[in-house]
N, C-alpha and C. Protein backbone atom coordinates (compact mmCIF):
# COMPACT_ATOMS: atom_id res chain seq x y z
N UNK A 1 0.82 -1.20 0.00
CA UNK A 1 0.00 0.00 0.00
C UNK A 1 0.87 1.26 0.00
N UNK A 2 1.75 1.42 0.40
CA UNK A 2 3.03 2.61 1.21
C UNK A 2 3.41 2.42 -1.04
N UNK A 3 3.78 1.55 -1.06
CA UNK A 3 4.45 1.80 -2.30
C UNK A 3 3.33 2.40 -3.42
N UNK A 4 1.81 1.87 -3.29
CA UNK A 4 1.63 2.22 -4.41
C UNK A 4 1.16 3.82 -4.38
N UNK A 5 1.15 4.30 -2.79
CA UNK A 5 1.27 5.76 -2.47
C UNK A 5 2.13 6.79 -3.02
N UNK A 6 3.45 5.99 -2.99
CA UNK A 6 4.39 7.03 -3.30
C UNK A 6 4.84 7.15 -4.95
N UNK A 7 4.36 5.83 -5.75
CA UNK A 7 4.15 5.87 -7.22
C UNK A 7 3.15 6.70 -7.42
N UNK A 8 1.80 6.83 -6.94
CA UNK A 8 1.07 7.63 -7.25
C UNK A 8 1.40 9.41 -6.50
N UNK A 9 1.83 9.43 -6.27
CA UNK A 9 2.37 10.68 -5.86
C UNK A 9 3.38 11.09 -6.92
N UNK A 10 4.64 9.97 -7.65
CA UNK A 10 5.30 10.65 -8.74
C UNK A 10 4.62 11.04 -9.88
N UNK A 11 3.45 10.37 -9.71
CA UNK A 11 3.05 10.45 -11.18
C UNK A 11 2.14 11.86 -11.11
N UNK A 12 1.49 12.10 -9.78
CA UNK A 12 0.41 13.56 -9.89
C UNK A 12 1.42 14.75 -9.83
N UNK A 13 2.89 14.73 -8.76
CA UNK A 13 3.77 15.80 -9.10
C UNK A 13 4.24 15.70 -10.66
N UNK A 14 4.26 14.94 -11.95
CA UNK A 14 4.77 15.04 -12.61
C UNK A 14 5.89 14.94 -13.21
N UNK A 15 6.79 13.92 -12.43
CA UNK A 15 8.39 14.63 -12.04
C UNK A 15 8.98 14.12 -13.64
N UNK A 16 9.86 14.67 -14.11
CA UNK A 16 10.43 14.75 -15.48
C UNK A 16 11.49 13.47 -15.30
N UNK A 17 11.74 12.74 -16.88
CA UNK A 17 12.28 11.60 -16.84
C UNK A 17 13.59 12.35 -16.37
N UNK A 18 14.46 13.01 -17.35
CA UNK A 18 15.26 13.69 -17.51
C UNK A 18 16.29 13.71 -16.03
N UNK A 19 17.77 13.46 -15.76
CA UNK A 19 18.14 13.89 -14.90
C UNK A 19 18.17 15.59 -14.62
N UNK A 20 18.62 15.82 -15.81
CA UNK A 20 18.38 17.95 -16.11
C UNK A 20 17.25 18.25 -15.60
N UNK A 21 16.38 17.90 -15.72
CA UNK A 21 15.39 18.90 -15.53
C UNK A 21 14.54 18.33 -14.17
N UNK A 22 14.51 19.02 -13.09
CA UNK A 22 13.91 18.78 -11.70
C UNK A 22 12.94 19.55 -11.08
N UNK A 23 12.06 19.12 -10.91
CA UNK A 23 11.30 20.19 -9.78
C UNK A 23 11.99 21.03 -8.91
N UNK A 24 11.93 22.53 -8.95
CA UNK A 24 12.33 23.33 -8.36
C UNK A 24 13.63 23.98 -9.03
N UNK A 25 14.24 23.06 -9.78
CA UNK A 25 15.43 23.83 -10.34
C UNK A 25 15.28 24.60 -12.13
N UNK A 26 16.43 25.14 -11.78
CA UNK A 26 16.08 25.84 -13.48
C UNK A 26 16.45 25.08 -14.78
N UNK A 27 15.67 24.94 -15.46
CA UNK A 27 15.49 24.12 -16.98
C UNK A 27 16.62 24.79 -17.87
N UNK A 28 17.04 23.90 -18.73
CA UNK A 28 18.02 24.22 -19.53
C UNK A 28 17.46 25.22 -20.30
N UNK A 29 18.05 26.33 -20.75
CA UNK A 29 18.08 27.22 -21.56
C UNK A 29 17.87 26.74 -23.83
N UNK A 30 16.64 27.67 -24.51
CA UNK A 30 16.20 27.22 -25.58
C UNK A 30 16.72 28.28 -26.36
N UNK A 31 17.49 28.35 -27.21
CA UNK A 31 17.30 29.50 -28.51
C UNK A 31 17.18 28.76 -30.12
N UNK A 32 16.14 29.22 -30.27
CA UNK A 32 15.92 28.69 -31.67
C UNK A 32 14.75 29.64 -32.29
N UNK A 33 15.11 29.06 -33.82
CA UNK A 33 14.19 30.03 -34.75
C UNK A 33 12.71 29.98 -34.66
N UNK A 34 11.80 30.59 -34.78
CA UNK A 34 10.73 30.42 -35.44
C UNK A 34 10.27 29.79 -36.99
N UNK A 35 9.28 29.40 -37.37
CA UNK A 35 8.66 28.48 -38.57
C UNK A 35 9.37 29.37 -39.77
N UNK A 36 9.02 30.82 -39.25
CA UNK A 36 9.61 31.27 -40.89
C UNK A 36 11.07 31.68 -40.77
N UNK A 37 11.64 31.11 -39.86
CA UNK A 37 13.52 31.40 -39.38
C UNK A 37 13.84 32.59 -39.62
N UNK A 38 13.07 33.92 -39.32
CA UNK A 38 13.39 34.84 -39.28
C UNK A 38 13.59 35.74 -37.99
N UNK A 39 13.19 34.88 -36.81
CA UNK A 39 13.34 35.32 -35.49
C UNK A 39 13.44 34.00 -34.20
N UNK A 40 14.50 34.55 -33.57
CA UNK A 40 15.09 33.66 -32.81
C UNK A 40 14.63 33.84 -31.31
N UNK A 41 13.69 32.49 -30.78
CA UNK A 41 13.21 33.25 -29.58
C UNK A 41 13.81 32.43 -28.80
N UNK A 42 14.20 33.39 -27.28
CA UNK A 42 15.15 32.65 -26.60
C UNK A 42 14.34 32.51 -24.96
N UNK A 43 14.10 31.09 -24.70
CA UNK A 43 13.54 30.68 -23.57
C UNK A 43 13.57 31.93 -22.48
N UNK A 44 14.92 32.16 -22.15
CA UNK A 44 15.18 33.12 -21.43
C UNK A 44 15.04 34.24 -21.39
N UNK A 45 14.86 34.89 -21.96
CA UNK A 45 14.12 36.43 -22.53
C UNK A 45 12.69 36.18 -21.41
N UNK A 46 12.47 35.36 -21.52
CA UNK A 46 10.63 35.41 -21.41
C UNK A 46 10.52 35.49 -19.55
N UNK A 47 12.20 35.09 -18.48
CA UNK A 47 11.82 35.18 -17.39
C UNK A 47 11.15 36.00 -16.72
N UNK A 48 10.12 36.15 -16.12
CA UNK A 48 9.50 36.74 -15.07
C UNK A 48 8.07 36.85 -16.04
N UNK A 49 8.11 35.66 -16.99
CA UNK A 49 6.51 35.25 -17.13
C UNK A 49 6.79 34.03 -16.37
N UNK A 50 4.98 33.12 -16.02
CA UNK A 50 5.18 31.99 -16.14
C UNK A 50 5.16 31.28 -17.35
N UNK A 51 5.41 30.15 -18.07
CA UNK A 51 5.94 29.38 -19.03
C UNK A 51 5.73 28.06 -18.95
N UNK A 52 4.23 27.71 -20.58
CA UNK A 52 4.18 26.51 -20.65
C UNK A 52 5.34 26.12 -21.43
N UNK A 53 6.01 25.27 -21.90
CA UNK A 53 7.16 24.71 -22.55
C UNK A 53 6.22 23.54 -23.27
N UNK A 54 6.00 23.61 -24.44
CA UNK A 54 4.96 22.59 -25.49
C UNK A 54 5.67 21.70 -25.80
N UNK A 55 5.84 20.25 -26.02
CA UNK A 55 6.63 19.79 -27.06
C UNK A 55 5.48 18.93 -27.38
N UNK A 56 5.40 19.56 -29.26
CA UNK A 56 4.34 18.69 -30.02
C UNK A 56 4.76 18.59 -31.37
N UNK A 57 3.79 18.03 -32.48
CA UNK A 57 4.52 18.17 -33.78
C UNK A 57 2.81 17.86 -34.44
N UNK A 58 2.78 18.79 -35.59
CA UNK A 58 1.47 18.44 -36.36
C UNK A 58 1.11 16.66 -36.56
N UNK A 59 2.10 16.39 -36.84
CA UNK A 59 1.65 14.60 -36.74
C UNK A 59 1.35 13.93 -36.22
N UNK A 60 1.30 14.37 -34.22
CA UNK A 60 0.81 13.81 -33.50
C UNK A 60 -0.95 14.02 -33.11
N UNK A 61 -1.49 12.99 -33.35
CA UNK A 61 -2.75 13.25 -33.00
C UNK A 61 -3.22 13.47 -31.37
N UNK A 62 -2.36 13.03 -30.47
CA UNK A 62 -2.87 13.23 -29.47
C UNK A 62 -2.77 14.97 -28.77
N UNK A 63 -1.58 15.62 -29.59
CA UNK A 63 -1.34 16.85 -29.69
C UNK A 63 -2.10 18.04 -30.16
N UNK A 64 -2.41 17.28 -31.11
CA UNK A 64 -3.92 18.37 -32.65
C UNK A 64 -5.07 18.12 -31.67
N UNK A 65 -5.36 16.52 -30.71
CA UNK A 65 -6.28 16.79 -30.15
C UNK A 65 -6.68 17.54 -28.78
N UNK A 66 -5.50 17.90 -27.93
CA UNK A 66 -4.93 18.56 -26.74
C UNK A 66 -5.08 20.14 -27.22
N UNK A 67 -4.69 20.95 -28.44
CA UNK A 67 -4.60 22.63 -28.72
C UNK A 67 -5.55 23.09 -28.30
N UNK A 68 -6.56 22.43 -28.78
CA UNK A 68 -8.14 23.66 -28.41
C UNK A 68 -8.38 23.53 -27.00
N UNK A 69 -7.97 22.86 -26.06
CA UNK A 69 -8.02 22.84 -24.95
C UNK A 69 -6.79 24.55 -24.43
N UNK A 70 -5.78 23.71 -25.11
CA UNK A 70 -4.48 24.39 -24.53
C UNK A 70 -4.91 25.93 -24.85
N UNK A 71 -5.52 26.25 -26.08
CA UNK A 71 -5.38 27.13 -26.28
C UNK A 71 -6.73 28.40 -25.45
N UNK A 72 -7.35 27.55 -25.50
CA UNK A 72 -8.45 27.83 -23.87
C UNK A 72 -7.55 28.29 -23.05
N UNK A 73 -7.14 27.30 -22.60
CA UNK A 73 -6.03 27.74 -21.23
C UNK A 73 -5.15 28.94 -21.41
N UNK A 74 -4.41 29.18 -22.71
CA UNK A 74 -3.52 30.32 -23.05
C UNK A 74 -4.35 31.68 -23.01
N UNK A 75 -5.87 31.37 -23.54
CA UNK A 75 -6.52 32.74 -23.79
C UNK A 75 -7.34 33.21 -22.45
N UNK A 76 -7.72 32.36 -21.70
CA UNK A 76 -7.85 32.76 -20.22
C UNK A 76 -6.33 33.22 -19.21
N UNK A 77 -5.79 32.52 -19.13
CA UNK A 77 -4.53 33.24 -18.51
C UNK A 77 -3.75 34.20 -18.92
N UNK A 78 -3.62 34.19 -20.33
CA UNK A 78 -2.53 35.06 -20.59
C UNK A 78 -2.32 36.42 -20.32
N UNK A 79 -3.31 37.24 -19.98
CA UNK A 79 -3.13 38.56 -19.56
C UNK A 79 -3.47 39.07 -17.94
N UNK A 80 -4.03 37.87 -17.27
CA UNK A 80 -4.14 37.98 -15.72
C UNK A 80 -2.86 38.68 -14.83
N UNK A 81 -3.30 38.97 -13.52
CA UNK A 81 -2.17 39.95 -13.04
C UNK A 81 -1.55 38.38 -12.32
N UNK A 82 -0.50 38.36 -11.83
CA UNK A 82 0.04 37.00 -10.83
C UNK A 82 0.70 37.94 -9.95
N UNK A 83 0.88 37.09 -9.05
CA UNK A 83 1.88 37.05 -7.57
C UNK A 83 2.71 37.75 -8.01
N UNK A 84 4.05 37.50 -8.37
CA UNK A 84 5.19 37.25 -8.84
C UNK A 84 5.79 37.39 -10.01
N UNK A 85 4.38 36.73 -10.83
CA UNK A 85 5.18 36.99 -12.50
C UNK A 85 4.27 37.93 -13.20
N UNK A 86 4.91 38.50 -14.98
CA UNK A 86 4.23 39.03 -15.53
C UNK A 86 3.51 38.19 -16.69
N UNK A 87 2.57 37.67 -16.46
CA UNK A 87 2.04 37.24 -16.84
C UNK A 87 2.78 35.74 -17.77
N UNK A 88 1.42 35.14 -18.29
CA UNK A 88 1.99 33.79 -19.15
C UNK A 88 1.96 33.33 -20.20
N UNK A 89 2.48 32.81 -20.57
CA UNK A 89 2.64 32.27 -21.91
C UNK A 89 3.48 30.79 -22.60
N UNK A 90 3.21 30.70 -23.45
CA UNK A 90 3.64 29.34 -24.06
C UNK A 90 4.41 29.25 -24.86
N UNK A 91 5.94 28.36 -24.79
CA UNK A 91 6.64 28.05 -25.60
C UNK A 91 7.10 27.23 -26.44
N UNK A 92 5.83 27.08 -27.57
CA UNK A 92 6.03 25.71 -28.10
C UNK A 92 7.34 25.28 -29.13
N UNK A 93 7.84 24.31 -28.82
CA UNK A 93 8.42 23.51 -29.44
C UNK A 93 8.33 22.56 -30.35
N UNK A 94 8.31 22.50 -31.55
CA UNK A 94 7.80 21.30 -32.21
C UNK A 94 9.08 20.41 -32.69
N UNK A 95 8.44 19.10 -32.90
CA UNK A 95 9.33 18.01 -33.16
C UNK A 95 9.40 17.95 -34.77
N UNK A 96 8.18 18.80 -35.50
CA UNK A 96 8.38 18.69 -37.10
C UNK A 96 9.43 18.47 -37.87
N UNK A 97 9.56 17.89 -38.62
CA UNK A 97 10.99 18.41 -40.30
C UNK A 97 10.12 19.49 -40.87
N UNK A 98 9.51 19.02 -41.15
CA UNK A 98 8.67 19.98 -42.21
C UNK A 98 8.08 21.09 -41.74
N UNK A 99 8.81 22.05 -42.44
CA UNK A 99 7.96 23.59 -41.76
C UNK A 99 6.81 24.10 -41.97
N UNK A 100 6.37 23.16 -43.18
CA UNK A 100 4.95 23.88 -43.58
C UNK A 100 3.62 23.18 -43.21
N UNK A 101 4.16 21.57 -42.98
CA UNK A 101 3.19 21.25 -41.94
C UNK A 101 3.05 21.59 -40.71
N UNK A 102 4.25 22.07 -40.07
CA UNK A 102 4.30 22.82 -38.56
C UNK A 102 3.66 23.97 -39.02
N UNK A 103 3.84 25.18 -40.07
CA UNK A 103 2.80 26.32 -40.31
C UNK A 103 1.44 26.30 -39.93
N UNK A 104 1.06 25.08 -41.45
CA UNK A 104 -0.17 24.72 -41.39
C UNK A 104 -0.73 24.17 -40.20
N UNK A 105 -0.41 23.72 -39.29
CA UNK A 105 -1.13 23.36 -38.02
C UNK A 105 -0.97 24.28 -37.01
N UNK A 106 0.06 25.41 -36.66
CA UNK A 106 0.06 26.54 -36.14
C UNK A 106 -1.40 26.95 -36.66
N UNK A 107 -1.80 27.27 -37.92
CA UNK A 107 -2.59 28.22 -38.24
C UNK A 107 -4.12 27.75 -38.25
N UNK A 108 -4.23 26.13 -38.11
CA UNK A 108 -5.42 25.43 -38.08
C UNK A 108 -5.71 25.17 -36.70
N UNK A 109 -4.87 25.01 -35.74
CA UNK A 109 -5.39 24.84 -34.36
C UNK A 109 -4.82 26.62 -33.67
N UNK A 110 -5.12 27.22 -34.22
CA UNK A 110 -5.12 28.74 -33.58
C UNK A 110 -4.49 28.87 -32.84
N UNK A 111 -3.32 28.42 -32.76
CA UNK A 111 -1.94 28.54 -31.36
C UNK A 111 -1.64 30.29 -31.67
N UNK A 112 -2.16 30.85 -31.04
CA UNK A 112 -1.87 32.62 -31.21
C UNK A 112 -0.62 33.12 -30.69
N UNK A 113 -0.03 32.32 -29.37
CA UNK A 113 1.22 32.44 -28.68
C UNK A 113 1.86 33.09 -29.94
N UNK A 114 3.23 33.67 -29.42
CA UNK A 114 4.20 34.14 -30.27
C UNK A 114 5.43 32.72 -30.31
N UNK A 115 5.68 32.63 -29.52
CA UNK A 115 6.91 32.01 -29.27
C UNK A 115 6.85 30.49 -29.82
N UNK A 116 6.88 30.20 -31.09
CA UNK A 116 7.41 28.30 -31.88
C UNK A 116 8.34 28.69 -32.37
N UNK A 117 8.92 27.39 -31.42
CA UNK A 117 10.49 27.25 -32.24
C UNK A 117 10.70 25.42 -32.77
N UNK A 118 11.57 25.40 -33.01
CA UNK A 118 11.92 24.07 -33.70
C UNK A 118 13.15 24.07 -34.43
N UNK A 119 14.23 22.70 -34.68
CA UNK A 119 15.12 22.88 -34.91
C UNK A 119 14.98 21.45 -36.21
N UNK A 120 14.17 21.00 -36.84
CA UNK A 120 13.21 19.93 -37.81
C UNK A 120 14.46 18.77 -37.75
N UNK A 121 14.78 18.61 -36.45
CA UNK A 121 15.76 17.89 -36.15
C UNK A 121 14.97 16.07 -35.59
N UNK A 122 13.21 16.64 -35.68
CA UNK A 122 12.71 16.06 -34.81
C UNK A 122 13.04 14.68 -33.42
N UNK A 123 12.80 13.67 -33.54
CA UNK A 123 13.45 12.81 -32.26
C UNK A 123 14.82 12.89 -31.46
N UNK A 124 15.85 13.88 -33.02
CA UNK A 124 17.34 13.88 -32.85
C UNK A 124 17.56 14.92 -32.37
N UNK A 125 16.69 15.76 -31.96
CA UNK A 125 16.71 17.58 -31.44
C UNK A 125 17.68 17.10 -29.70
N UNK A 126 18.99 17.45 -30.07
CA UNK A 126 19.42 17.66 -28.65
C UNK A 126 18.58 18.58 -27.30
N UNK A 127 17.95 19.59 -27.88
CA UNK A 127 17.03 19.63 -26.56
C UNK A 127 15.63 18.41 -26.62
N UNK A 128 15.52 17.87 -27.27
CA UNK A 128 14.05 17.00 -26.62
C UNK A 128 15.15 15.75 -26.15
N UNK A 129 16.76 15.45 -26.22
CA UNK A 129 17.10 14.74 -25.22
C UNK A 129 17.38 15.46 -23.95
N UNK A 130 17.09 16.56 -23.86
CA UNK A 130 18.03 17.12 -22.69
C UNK A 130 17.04 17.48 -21.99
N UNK A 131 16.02 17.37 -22.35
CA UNK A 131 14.49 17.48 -21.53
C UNK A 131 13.91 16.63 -21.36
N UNK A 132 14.57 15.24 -21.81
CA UNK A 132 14.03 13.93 -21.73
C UNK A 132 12.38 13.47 -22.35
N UNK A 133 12.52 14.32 -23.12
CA UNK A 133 11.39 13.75 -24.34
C UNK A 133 11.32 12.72 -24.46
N UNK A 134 10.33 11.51 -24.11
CA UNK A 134 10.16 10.35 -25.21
C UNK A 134 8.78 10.42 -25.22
N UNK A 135 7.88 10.89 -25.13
CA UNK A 135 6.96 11.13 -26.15
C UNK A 135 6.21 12.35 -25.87
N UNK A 136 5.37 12.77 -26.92
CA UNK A 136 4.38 14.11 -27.41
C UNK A 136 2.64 13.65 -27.17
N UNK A 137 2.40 14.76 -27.14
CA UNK A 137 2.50 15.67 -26.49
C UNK A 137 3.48 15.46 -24.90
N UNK A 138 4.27 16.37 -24.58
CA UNK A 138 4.75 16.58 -23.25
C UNK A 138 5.09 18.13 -22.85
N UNK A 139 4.66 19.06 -21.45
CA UNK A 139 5.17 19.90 -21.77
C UNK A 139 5.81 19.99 -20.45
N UNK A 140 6.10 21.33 -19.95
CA UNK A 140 6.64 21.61 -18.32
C UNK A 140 6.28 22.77 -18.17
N UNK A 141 5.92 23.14 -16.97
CA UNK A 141 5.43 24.23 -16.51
C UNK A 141 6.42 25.02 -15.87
N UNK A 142 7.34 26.41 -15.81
CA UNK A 142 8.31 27.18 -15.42
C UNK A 142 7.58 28.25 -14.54
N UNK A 143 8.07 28.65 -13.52
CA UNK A 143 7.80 29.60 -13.08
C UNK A 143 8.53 30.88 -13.63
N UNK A 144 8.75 32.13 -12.43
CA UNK A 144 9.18 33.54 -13.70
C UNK A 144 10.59 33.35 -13.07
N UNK A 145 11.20 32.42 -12.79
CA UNK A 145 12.34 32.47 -12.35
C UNK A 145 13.04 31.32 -13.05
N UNK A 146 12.29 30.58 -14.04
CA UNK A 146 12.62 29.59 -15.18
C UNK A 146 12.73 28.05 -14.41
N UNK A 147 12.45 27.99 -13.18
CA UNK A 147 12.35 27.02 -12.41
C UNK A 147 11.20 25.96 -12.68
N UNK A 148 11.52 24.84 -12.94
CA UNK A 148 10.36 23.38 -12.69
C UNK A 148 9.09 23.64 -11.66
N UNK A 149 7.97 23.73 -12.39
CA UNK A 149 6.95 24.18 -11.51
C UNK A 149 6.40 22.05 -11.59
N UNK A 150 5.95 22.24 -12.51
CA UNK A 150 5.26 20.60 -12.51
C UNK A 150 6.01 20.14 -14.02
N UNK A 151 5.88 18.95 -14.25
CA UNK A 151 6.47 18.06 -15.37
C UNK A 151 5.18 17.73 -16.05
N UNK A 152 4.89 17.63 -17.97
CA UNK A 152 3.90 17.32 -18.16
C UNK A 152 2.14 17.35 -16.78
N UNK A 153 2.26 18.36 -16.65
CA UNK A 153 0.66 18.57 -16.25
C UNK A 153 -0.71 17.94 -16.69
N UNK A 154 -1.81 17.88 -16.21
CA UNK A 154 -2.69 17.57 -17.09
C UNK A 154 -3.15 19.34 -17.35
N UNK A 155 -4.65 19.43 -17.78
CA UNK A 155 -5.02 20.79 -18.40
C UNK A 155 -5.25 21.21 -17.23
N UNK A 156 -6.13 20.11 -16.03
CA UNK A 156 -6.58 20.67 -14.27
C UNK A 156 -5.48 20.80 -13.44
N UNK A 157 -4.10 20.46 -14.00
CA UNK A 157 -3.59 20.61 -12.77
C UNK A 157 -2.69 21.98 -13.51
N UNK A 158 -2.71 22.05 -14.43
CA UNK A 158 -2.23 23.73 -15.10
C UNK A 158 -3.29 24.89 -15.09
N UNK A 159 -4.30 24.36 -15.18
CA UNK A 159 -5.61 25.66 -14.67
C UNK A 159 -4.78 25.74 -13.23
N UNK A 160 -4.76 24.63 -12.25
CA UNK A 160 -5.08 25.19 -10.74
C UNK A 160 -3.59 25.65 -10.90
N UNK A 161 -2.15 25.31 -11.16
CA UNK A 161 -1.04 25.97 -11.22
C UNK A 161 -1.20 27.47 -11.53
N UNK A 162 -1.99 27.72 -12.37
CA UNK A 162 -2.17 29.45 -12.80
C UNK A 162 -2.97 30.27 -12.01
N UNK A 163 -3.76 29.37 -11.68
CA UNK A 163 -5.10 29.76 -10.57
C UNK A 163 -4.03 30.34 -9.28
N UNK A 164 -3.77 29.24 -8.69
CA UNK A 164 -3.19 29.71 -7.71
C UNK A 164 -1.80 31.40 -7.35
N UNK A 165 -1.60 31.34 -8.39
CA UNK A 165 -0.62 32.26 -8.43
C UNK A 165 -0.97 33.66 -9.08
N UNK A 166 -2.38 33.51 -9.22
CA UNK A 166 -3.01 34.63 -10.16
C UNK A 166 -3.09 35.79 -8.90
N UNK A 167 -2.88 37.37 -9.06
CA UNK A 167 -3.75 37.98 -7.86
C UNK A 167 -4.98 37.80 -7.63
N UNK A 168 -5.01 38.03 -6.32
CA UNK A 168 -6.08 38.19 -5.61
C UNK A 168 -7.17 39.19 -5.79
């Protein structure tokens, strides 16, 4: 019983496969282009928002079926006052080669965020090993100090993550 307590406890904190990346500590640093490689957005720029971290790719269906949720979630939070941070936002990552299917699904599931990057390196992308990617959808939640808030969330436990830290 004691054991299957404390399995179920890793699995509702979320905790990331990854030795890098830990609850409470700060996540490796992202710079990469955007779809039309004309702007380079860098994870770090964005501290003192909070920060979903996306990793998806138009080909995954469980991903195309997760946006309209996510993107619920982005358009309710994103301009709220918080505790601590200035507000939130999402940094998706995609696993694509192809840029124009990553376009085309940017523009069909209404991801409005600014910030996709991708390196169409997909499975071989040294950051989806260094974040311990093995599968998509996965994302992580950062606080404004770039720190491990939760590992892959569900959508309720990222509402109540935003909830909680929203002002009063």
């Amino acid at each position: 019983m004691k054991h299957s307590i404390w399995v179920l406890a890793f699995l509702v904190m979320g905790f990331a496969q990854s030795g890098n990346i830990q609850i409470g500590k700060k996540v490796p640093s992202i710079s990469l282009k955007n779809p039309d490689r004309d702007t380079t957005y860098h994870l770090d720029s964005l501290n003192g928002k909070i920060v979903l971290i996306d990793f998806w790719a138009s080909w995954c269906v469980p991903c195309r079926e997760s946006n309209p949720e996510l993107v619920k979630v982005y358009q309710k939070f994103k301009d709220l006052k918080y505790k601590t941070a200035n507000g939130f936002t999402i940094y998706s990552f995609s696993l694509d080669k192809d840029i124009n299917s990553w376009k085309k699904a940017i523009e069909e599931d209404k991801l409005t965020w600014p910030y996709h990057v991708g390196d169409q390196r997909e499975w071989r992308s040294p950051i989806v090993k260094q974040y311990g990617v093995d599968g998509i959808p996965s994302s992580f939640l950062i606080d404004e100090k770039g720190k491990l808030v939760i590992a892959n969330p569900t959508m309720g436990q990222l509402k109540y993550e935003l909830s909680k830290r929203k002002q009063k």
